[in-house]
PDB file of N, CA and C in Angstrom:
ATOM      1  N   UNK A   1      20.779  22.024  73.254  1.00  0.00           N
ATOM      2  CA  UNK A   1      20.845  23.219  72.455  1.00  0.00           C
ATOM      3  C   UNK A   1      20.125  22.974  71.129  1.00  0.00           C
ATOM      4  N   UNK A   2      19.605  23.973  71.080  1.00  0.00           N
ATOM      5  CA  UNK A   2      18.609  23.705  69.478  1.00  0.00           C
ATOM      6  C   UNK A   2      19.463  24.051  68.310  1.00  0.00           C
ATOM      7  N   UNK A   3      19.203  22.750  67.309  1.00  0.00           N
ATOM      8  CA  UNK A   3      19.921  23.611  65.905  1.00  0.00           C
ATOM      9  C   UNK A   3      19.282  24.830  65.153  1.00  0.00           C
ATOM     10  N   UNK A   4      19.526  25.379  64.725  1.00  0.00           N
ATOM     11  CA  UNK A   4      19.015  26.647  63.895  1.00  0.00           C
ATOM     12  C   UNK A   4      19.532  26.482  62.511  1.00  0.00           C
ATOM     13  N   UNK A   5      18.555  26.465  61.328  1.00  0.00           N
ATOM     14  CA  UNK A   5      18.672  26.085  60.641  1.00  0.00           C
ATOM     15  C   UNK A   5      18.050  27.529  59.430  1.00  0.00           C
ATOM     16  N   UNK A   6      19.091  27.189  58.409  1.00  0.00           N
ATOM     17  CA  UNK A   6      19.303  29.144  57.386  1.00  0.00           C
ATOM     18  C   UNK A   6      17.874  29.316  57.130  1.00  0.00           C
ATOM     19  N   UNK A   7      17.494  30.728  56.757  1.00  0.00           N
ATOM     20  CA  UNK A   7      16.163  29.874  55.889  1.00  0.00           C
ATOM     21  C   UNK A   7      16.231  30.811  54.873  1.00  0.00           C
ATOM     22  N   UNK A   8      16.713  29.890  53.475  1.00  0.00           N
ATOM     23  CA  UNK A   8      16.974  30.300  52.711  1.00  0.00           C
ATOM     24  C   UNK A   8      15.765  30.919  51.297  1.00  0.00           C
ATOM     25  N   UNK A   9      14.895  31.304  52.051  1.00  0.00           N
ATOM     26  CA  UNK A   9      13.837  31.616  51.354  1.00  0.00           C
ATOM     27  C   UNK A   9      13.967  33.708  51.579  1.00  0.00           C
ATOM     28  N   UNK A  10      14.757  33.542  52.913  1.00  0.00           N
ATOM     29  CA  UNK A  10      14.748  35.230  53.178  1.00  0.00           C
ATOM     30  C   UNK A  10      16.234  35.765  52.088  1.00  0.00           C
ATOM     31  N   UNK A  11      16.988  35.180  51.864  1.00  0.00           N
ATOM     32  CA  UNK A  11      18.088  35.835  50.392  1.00  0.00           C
ATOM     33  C   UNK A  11      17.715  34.936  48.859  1.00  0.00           C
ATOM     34  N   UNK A  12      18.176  35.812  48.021  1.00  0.00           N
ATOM     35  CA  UNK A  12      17.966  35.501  46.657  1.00  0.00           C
ATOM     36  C   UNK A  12      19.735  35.575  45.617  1.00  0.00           C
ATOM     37  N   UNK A  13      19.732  35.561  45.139  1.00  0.00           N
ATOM     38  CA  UNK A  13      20.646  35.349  44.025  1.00  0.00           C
ATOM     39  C   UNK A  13      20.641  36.109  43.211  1.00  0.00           C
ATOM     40  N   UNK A  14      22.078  37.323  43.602  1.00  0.00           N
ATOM     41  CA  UNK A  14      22.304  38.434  42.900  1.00  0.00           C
ATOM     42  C   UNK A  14      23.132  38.587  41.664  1.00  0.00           C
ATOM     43  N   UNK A  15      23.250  39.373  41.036  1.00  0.00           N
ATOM     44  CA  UNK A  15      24.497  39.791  40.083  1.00  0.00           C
ATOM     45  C   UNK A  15      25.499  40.569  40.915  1.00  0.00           C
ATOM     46  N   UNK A  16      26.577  41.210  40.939  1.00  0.00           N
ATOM     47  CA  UNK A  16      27.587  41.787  41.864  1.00  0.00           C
ATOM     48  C   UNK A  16      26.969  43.363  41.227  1.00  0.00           C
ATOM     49  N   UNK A  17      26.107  43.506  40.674  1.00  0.00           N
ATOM     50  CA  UNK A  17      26.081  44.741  40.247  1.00  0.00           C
ATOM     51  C   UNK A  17      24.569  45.585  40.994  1.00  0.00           C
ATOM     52  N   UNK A  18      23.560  43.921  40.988  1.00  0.00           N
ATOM     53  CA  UNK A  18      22.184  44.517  41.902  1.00  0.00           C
ATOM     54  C   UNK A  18      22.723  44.681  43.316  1.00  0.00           C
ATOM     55  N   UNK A  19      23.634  43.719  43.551  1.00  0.00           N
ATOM     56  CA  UNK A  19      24.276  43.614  45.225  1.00  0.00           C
ATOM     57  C   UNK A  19      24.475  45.037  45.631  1.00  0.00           C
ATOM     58  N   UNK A  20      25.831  45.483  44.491  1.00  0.00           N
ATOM     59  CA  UNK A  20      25.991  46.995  44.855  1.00  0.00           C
ATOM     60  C   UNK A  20      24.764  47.584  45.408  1.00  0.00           C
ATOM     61  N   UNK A  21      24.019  47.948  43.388  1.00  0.00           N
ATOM     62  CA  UNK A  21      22.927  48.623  44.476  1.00  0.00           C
ATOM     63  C   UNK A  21      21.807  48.428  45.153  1.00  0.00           C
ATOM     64  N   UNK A  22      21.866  47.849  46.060  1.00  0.00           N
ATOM     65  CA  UNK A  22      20.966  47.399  47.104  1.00  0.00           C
ATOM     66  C   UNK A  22      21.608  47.809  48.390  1.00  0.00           C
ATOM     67  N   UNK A  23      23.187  47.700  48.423  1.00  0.00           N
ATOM     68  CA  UNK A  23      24.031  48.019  49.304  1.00  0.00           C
ATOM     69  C   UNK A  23      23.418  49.326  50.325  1.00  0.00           C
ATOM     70  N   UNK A  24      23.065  48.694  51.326  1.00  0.00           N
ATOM     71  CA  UNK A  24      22.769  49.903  52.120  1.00  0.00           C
ATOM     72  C   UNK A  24      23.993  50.848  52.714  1.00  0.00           C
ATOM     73  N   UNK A  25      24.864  50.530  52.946  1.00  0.00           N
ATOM     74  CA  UNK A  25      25.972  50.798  54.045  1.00  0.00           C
ATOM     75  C   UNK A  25      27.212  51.173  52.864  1.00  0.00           C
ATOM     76  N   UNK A  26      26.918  51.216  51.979  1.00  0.00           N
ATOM     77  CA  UNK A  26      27.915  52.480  50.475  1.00  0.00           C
ATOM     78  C   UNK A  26      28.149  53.321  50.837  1.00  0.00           C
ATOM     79  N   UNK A  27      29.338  53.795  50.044  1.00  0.00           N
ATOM     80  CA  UNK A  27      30.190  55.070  50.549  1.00  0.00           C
ATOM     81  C   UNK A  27      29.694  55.908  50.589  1.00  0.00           C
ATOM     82  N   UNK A  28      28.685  56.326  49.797  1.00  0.00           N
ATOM     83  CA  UNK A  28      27.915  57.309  49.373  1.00  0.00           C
ATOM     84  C   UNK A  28      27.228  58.017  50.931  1.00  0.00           C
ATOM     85  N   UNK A  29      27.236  57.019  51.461  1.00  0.00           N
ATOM     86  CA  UNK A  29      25.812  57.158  53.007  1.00  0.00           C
ATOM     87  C   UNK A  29      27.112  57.932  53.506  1.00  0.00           C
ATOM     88  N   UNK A  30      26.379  58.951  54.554  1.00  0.00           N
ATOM     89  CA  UNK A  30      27.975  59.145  55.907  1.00  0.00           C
ATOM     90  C   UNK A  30      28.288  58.074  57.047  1.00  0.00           C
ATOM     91  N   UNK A  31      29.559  58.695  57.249  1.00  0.00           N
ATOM     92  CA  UNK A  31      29.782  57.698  58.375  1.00  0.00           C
ATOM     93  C   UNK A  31      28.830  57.368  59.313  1.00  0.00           C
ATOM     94  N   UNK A  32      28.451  58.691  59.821  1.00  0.00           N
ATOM     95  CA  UNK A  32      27.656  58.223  61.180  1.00  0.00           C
ATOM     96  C   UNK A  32      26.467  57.781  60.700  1.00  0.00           C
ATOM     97  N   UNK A  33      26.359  57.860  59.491  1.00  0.00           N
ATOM     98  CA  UNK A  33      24.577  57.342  59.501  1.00  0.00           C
ATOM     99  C   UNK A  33      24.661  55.673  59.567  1.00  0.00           C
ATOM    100  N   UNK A  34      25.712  55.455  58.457  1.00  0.00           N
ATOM    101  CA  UNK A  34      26.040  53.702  58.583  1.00  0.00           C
ATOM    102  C   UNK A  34      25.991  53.711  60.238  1.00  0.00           C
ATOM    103  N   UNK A  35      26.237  54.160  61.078  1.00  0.00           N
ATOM    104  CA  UNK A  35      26.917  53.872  62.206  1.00  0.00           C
ATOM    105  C   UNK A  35      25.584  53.724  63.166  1.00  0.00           C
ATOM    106  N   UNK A  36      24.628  54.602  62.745  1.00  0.00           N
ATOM    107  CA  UNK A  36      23.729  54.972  63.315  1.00  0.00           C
ATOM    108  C   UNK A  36      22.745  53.373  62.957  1.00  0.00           C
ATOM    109  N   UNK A  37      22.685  53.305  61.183  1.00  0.00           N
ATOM    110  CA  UNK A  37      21.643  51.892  60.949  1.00  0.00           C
ATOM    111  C   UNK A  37      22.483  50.300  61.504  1.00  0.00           C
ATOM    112  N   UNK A  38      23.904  50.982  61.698  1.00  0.00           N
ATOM    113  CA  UNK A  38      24.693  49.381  62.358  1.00  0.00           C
ATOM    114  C   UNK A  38      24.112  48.985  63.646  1.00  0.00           C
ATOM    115  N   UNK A  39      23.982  50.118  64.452  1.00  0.00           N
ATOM    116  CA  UNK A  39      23.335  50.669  65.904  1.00  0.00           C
ATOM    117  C   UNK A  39      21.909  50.186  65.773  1.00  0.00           C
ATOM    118  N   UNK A  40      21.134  49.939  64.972  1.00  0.00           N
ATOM    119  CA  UNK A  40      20.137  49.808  64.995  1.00  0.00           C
ATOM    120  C   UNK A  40      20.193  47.987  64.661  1.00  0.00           C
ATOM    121  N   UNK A  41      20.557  47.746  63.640  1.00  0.00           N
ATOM    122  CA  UNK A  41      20.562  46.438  63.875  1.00  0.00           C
ATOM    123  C   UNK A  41      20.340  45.876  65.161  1.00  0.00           C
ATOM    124  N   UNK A  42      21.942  46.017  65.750  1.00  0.00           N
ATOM    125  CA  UNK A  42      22.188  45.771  66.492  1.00  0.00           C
ATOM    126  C   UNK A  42      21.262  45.861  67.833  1.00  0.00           C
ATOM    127  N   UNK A  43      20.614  46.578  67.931  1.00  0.00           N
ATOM    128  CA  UNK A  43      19.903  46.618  68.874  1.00  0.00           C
ATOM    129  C   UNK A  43      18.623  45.874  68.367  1.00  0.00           C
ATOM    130  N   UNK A  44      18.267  45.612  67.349  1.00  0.00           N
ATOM    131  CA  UNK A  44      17.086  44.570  67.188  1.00  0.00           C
ATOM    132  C   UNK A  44      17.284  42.934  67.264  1.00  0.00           C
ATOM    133  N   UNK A  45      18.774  43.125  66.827  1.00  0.00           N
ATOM    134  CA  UNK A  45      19.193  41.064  67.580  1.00  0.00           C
ATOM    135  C   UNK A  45      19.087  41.292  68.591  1.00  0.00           C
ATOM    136  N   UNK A  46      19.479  42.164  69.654  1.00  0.00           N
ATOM    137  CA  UNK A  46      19.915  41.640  70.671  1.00  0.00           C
ATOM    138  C   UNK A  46      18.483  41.939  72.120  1.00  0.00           C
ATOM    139  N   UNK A  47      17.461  42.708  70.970  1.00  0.00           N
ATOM    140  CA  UNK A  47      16.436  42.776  71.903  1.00  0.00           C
ATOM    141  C   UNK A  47      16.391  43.998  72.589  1.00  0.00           C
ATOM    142  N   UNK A  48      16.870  45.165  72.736  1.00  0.00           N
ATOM    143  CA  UNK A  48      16.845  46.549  73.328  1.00  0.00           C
ATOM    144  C   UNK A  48      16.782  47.781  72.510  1.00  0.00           C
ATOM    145  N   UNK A  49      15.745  48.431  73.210  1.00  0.00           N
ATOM    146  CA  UNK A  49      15.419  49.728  72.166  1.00  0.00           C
ATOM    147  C   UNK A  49      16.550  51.054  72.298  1.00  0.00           C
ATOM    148  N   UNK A  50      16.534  52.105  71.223  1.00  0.00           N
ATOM    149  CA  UNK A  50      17.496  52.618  71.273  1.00  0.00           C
ATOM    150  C   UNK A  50      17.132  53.847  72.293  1.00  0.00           C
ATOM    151  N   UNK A  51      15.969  53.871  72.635  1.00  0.00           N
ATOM    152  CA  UNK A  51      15.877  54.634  74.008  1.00  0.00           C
ATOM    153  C   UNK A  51      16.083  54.084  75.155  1.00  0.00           C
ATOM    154  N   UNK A  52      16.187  52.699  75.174  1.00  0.00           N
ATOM    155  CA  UNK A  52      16.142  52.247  76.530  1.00  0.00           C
ATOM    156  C   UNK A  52      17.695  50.886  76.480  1.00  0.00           C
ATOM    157  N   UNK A  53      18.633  51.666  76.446  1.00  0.00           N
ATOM    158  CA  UNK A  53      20.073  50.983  76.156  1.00  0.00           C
ATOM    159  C   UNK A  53      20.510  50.437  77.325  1.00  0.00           C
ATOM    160  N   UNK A  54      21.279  49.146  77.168  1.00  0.00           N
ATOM    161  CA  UNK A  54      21.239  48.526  78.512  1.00  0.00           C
ATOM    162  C   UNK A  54      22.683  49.651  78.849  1.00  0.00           C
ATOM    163  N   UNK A  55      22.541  48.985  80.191  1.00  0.00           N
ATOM    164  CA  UNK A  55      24.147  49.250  80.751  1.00  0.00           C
ATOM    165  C   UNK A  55      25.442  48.743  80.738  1.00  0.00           C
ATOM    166  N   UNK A  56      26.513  49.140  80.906  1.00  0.00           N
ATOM    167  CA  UNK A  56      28.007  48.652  81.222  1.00  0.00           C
ATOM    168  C   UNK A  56      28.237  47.910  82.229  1.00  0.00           C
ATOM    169  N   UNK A  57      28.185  46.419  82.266  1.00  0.00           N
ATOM    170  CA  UNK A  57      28.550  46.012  83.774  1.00  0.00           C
ATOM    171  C   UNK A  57      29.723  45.571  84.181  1.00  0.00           C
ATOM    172  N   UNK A  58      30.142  46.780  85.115  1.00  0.00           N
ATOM    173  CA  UNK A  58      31.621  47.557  85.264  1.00  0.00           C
ATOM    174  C   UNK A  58      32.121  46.389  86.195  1.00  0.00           C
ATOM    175  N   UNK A  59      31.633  45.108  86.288  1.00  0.00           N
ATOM    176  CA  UNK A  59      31.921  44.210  87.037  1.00  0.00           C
ATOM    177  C   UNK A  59      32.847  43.242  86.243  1.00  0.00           C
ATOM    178  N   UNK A  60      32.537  43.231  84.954  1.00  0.00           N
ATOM    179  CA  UNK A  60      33.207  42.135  83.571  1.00  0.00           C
ATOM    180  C   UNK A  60      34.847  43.169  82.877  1.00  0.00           C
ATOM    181  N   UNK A  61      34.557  44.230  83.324  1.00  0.00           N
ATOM    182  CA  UNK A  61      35.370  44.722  82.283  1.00  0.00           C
ATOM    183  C   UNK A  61      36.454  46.225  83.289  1.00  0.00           C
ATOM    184  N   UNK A  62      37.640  45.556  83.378  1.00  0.00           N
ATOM    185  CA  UNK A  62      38.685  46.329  84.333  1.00  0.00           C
ATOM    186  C   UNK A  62      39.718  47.157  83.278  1.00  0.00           C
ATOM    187  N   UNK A  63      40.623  48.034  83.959  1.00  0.00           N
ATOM    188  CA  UNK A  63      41.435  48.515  83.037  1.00  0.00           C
ATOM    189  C   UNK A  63      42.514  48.489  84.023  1.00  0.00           C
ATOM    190  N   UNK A  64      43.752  48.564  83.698  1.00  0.00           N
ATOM    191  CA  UNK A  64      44.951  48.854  84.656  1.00  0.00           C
ATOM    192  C   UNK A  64      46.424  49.160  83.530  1.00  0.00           C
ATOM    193  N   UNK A  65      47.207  49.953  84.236  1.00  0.00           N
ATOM    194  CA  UNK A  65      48.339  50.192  83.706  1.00  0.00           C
ATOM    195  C   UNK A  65      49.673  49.564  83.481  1.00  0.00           C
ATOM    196  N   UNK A  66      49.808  49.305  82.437  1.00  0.00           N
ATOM    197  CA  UNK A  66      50.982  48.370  82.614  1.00  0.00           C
ATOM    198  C   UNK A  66      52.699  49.143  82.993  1.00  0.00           C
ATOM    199  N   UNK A  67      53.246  48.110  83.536  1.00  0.00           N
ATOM    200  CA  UNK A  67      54.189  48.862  84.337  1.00  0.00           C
ATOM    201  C   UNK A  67      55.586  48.331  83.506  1.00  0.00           C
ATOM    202  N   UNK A  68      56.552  49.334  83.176  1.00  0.00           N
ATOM    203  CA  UNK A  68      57.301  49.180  82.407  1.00  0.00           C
ATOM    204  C   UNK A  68      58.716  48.584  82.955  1.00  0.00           C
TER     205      UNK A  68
END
């Protein structure tokens, strides 16, 4: 397994006040839009576009009722 190592040249050293505003994901934004740029991240780690979303594989993941 390869180490992966930070690279600390991509963050810098803020005040708590530039942090704020830089803050993308502030209250200010709406919900769904945060929700929408979280969605987007997310789909750029993991390699899939937001038109072409993988699937559910209904093989990993069951549901059942519990019985009282």
């Amino acid at each position: 397994m390869t180490d992966f190592k930070l690279d600390r040249t991509a963050f810098k050293i803020r005040t708590f006040k530039e942090a704020d505003a830089a803050n993308i994901f502030g209250k200010e934004v709406p919900y769904i839009e945060r929700l929408r740029q979280a969605y987007y991240l997310v789909s750029q780690a993991y390699g899939f576009s937001m038109a072409d979303q993988p699937r559910l594989d209904r093989e990993y993941f069951t549901s059942r009722k519990l019985n009282k």
